[in-house]
C-alpha atoms as a PDB file:
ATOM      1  CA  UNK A   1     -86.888   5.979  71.342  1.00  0.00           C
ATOM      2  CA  UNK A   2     -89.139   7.782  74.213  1.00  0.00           C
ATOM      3  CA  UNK A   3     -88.575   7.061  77.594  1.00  0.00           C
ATOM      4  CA  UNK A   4     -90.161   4.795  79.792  1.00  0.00           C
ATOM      5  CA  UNK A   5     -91.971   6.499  83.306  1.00  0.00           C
ATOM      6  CA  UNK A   6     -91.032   3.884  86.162  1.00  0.00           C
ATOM      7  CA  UNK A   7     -93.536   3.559  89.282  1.00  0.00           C
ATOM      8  CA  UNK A   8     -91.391   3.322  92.142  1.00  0.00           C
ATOM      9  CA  UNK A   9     -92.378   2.013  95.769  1.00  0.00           C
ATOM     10  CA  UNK A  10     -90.394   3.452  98.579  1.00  0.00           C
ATOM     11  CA  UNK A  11     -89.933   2.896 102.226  1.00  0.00           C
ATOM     12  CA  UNK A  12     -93.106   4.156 104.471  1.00  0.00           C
ATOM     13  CA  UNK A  13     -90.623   4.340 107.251  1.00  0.00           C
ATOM     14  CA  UNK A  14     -87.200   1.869 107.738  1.00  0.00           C
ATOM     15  CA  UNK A  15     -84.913   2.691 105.218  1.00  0.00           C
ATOM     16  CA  UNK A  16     -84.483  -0.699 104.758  1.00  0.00           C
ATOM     17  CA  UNK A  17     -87.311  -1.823 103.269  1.00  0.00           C
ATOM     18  CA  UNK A  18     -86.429  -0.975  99.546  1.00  0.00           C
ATOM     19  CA  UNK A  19     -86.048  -3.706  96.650  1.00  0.00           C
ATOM     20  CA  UNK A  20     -82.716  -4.342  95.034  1.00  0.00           C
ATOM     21  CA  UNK A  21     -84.457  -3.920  92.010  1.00  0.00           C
ATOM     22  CA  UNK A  22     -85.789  -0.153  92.723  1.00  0.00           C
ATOM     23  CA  UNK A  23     -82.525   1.109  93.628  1.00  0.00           C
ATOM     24  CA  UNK A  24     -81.321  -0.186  90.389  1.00  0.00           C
ATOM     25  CA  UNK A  25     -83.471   1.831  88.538  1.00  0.00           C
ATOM     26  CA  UNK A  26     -83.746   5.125  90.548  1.00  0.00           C
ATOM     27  CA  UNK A  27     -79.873   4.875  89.627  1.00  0.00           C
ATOM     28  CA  UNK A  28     -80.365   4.435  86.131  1.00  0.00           C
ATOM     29  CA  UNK A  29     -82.912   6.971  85.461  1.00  0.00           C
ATOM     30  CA  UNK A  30     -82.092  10.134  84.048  1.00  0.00           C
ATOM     31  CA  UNK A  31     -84.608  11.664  86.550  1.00  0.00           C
ATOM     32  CA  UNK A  32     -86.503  11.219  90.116  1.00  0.00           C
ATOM     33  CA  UNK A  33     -89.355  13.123  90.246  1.00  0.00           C
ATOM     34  CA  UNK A  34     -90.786  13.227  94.127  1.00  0.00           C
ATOM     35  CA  UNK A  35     -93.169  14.884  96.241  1.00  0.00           C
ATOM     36  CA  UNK A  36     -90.396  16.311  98.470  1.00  0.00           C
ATOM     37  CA  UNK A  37     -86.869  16.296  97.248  1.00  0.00           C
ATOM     38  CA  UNK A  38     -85.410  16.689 101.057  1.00  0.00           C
ATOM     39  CA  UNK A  39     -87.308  13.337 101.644  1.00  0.00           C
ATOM     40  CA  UNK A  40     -85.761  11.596  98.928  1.00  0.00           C
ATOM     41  CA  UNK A  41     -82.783  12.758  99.214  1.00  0.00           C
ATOM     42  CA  UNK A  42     -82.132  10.938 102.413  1.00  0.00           C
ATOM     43  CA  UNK A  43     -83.117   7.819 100.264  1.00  0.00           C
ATOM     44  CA  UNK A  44     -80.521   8.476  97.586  1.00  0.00           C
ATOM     45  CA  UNK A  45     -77.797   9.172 100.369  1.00  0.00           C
ATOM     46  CA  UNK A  46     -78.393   5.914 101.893  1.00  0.00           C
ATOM     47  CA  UNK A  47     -78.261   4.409  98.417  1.00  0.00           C
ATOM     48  CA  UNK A  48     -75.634   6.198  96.502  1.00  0.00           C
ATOM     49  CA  UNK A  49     -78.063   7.721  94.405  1.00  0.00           C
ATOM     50  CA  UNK A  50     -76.616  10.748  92.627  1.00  0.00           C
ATOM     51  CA  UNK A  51     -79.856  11.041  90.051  1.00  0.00           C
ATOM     52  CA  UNK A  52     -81.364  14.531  89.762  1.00  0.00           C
ATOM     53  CA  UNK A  53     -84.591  15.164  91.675  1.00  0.00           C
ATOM     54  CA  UNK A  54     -87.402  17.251  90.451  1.00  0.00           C
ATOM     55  CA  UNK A  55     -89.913  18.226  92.277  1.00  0.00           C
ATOM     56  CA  UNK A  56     -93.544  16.834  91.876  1.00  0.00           C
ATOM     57  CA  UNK A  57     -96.454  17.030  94.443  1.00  0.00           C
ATOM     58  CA  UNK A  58    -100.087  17.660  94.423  1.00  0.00           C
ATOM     59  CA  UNK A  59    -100.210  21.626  94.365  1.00  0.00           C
ATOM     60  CA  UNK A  60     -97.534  21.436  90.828  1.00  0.00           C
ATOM     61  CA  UNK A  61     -98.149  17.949  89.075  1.00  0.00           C
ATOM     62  CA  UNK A  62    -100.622  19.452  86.491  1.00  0.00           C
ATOM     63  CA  UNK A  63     -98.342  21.908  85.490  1.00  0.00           C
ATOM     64  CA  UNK A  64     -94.833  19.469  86.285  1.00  0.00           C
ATOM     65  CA  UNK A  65     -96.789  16.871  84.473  1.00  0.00           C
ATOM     66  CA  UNK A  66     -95.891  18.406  81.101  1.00  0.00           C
ATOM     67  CA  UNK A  67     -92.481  19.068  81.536  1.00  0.00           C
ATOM     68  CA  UNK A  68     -92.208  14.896  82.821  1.00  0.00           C
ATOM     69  CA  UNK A  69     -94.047  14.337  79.163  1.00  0.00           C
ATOM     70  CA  UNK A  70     -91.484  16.316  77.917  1.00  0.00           C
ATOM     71  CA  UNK A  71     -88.828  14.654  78.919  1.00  0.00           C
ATOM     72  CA  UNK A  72     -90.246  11.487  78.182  1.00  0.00           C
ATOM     73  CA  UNK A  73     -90.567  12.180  74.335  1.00  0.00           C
ATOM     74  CA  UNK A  74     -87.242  13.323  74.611  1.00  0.00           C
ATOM     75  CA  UNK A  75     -86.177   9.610  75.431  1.00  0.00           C
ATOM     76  CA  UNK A  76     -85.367  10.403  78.730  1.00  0.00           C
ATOM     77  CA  UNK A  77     -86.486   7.724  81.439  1.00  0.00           C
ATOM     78  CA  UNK A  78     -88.249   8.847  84.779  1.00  0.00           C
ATOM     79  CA  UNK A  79     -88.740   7.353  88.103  1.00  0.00           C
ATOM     80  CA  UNK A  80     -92.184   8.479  89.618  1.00  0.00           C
ATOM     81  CA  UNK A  81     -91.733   8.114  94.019  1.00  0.00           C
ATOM     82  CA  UNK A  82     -94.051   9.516  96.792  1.00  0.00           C
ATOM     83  CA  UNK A  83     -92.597  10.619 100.022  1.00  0.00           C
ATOM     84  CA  UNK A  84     -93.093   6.910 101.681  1.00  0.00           C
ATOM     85  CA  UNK A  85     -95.029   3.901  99.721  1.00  0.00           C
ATOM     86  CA  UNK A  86     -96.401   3.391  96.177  1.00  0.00           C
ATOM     87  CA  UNK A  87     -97.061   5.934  93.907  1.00  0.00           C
ATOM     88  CA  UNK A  88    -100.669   6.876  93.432  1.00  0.00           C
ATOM     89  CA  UNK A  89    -102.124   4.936  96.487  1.00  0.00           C
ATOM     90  CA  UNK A  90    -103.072   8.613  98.402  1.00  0.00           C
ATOM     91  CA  UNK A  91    -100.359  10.090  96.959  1.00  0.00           C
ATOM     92  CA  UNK A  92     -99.491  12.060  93.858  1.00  0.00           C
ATOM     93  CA  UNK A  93     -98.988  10.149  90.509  1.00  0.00           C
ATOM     94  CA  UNK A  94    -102.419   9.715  89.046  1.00  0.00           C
ATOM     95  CA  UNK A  95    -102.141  12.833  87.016  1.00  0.00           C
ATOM     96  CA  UNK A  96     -98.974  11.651  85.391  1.00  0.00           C
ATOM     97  CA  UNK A  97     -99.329   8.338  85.034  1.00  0.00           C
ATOM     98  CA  UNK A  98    -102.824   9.104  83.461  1.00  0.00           C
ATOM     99  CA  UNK A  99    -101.116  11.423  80.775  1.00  0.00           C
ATOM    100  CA  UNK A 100     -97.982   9.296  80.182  1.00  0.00           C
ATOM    101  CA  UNK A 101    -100.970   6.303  79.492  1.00  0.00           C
ATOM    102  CA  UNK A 102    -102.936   8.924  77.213  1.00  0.00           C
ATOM    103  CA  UNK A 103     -99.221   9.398  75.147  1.00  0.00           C
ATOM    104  CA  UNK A 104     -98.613   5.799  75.068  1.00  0.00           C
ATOM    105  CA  UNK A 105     -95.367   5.754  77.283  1.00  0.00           C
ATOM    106  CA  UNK A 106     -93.997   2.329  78.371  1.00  0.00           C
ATOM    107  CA  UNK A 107     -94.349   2.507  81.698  1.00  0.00           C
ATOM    108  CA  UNK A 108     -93.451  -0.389  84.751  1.00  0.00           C
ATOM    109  CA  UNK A 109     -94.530  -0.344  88.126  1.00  0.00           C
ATOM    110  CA  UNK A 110     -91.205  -1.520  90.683  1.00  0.00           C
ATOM    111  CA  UNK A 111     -93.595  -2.704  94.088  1.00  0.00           C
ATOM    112  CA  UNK A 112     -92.856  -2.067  97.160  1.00  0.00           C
ATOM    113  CA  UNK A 113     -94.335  -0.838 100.766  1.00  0.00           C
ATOM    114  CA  UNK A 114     -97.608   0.581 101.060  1.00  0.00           C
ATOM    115  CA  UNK A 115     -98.715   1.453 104.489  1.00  0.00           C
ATOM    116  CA  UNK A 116    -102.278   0.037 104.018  1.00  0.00           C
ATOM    117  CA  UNK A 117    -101.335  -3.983 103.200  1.00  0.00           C
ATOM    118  CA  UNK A 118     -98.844  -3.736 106.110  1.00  0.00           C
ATOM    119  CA  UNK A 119    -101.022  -3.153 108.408  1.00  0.00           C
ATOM    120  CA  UNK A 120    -103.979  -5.126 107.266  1.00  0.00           C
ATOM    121  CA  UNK A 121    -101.362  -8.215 107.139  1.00  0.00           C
ATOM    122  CA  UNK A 122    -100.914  -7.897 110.866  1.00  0.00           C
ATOM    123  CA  UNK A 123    -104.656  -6.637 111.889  1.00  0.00           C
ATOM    124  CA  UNK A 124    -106.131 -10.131 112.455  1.00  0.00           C
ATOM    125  CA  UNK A 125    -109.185  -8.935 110.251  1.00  0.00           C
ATOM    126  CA  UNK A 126    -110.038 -10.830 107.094  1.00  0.00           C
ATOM    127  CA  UNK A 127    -108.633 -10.030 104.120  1.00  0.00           C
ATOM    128  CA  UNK A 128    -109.647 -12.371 101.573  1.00  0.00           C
ATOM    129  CA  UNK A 129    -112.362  -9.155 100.818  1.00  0.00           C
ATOM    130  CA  UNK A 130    -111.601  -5.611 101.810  1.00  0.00           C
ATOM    131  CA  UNK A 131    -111.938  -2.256 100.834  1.00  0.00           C
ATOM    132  CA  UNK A 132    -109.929   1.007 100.570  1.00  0.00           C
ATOM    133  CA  UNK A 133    -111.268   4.082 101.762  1.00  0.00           C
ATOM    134  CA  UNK A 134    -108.382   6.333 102.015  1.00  0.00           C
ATOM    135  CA  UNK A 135    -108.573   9.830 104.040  1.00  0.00           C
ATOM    136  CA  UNK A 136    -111.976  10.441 105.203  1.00  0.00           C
ATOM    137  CA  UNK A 137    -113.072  14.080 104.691  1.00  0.00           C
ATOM    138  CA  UNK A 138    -111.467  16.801 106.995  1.00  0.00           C
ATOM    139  CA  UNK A 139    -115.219  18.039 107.500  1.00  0.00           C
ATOM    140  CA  UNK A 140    -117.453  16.302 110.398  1.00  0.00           C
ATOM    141  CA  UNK A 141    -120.669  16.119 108.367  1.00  0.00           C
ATOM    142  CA  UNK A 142    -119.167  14.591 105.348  1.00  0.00           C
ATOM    143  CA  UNK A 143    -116.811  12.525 107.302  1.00  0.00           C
ATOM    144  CA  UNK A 144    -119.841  10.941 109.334  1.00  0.00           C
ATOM    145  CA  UNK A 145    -122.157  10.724 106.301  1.00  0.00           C
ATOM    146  CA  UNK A 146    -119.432   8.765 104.616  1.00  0.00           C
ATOM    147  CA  UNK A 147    -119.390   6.120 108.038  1.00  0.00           C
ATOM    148  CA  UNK A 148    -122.428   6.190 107.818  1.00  0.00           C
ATOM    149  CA  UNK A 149    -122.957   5.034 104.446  1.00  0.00           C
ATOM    150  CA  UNK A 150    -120.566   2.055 105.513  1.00  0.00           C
ATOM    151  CA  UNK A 151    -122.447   0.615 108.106  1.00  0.00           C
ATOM    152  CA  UNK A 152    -123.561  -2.159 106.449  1.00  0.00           C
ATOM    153  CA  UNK A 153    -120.666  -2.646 104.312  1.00  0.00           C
ATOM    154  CA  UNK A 154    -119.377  -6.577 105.175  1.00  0.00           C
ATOM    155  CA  UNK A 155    -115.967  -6.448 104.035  1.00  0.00           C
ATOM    156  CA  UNK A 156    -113.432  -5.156 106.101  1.00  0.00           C
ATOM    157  CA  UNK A 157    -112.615  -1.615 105.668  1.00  0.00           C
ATOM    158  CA  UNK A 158    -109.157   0.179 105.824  1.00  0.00           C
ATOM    159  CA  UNK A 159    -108.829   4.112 105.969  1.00  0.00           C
ATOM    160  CA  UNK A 160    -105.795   6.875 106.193  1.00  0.00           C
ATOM    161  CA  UNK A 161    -105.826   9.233 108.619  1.00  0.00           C
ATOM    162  CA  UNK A 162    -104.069  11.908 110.340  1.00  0.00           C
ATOM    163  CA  UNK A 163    -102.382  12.312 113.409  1.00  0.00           C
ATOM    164  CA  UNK A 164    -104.490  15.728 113.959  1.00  0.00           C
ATOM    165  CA  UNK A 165    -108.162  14.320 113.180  1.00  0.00           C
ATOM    166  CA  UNK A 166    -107.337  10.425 115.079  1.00  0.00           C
ATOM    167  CA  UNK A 167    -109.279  11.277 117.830  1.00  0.00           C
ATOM    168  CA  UNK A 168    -112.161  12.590 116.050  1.00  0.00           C
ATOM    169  CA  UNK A 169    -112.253  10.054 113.390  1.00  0.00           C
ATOM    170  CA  UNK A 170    -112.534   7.493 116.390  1.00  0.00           C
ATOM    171  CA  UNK A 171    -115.206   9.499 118.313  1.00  0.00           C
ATOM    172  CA  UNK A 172    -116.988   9.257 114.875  1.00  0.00           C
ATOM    173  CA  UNK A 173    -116.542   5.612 114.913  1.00  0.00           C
ATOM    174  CA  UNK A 174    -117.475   5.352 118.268  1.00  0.00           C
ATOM    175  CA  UNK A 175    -120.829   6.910 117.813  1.00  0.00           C
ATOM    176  CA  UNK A 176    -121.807   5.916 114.555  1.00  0.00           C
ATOM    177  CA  UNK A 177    -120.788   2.150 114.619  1.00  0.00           C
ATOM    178  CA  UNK A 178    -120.668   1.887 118.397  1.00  0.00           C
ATOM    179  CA  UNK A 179    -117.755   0.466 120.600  1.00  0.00           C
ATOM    180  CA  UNK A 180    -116.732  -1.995 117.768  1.00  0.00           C
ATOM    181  CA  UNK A 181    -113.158  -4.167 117.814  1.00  0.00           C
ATOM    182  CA  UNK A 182    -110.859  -2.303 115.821  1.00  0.00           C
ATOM    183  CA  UNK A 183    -107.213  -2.578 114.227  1.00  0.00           C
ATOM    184  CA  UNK A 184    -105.352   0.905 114.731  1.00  0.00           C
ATOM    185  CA  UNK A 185    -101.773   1.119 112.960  1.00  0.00           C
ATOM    186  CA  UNK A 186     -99.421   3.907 113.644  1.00  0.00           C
ATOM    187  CA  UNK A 187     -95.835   4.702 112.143  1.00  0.00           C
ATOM    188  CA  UNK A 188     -95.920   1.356 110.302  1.00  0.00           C
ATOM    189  CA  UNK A 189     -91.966   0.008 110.273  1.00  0.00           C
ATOM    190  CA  UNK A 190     -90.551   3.166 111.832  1.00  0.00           C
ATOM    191  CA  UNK A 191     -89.074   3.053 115.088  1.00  0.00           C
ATOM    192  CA  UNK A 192     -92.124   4.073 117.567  1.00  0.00           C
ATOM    193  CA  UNK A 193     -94.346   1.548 115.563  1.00  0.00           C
ATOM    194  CA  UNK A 194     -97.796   1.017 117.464  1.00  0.00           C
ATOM    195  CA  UNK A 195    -100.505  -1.250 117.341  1.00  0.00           C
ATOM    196  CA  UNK A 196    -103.331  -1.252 119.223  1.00  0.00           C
ATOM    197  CA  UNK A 197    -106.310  -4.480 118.175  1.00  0.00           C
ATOM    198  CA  UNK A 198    -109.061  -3.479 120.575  1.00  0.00           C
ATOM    199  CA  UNK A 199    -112.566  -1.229 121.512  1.00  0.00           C
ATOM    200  CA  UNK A 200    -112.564   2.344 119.634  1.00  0.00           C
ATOM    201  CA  UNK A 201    -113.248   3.438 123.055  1.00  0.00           C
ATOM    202  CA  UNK A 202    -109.803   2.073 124.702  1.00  0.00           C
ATOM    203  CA  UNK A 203    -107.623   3.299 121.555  1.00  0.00           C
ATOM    204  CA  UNK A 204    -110.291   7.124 122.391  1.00  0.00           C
ATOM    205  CA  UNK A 205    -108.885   6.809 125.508  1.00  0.00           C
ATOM    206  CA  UNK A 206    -104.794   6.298 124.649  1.00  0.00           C
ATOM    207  CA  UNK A 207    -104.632   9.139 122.336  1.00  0.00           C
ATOM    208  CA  UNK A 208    -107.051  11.601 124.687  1.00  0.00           C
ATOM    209  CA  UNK A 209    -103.981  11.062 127.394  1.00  0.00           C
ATOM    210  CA  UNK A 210    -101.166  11.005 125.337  1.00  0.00           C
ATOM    211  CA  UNK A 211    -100.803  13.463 121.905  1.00  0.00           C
ATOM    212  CA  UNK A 212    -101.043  11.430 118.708  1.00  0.00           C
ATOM    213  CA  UNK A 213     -97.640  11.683 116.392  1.00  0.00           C
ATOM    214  CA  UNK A 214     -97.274  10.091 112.695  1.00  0.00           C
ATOM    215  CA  UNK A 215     -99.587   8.756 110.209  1.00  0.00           C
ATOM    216  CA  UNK A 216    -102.233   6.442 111.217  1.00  0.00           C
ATOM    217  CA  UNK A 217    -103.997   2.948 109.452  1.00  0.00           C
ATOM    218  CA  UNK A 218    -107.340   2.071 110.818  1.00  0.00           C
ATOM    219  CA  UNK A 219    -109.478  -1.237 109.638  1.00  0.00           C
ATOM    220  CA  UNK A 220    -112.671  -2.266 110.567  1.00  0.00           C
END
């Protein structure tokens, strides 16, 4: 029988915030394949997970991804995890789980965390309608065309970004949508966990006195 390739949601920070039911499987699988296998392995430590890691991130999964097939027509079963969240959702995975679809593999998807729903679930924005954006484009031009473009967009709108393009991802806001009420999330469930619900130009302000750190959710 060929294996079955398991979607696993992890923790996006507390440790704690893993399903019985995932660290069943991880334990049961004959591999973990993972973006970073130092990251995981603090996961399986906390666990008791003694399954073998390989590694599988976004500058190897094309060429990973066939040795993961492999495996799986060998009958061997394979947990899929990102560094923090659900597989797939701005993380590796698609390239996999596209192929293992192609070949016809069972596959099961174990949910979980994802840093985006967290923080919309607390943002006081609507969510009966919203809309994923991801990470904007490191580039100023296309990250501005792309705000632009969602000016008139009347859903509420949730985007990635990172600690070292915050403040210019706000300015961006700032001067393409003007000093709008916003939701921005940082370090979802870990220990220095901030929220800030106000003005782009107050949360400008915070992060232009004091240096960003982590991973950052902002909704419109």
């Amino acid at each position: 029988m060929p294996g079955k390739l398991y979607i696993v949601a992890t923790p996006i920070g507390n440790l704690e915030d893993i399903t019985i039911r995932a660290i069943r499987i991880l334990k049961e699988v004959s591999f973990i394949a993972c973006e970073d296998t130092r990251r995981t392995k603090i996961l399986c430590n906390a666990y008791g997970i003694e399954t073998p890691l390989i590694s599988y991130y976004s500058y190897n999964e094309h060429t990973k991804k066939d040795v993961l097939i492999n495996y799986l027509e060998q009958g061997k079963d394979i947990a899929l995890v990102s560094d923090a969240g659900t597989p797939g959702i701005s993380d590796p995975g698609y390239v996999l789980i596209n192929a293992a679809i192609e070949k016809g593999f069972d596959m099961e998807a174990i949910p979980g965390p994802t840093a985006l729903i967290n923080a919309l679930s607390i943002s006081g924005k609507p969510t009966n309608k919203f809309v994923y954006e991801g990470f904007l484009s490191n580039k100023s031009s296309q990250r501005r065309k792309r705000l632009e473009q969602l000016k008139d967009e009347q859903r509420t709108i949730v985007f990635y970004e990172s600690c070292h393009r915050i403040v210019k991802m706000l300015t961006d806001i700032f001067e393409i949508r003007g000093d709008i009420e916003i939701v921005c999330a940082r370090e979802m469930t870990k220990k220095f966990e901030e929220i800030h619900r106000t003005k782009v130009s107050n949360i400008i302000e915070v992060y232009k006195n004091k240096k960003p750190k982590g991973e950052f959710v902002v909704i419109i």
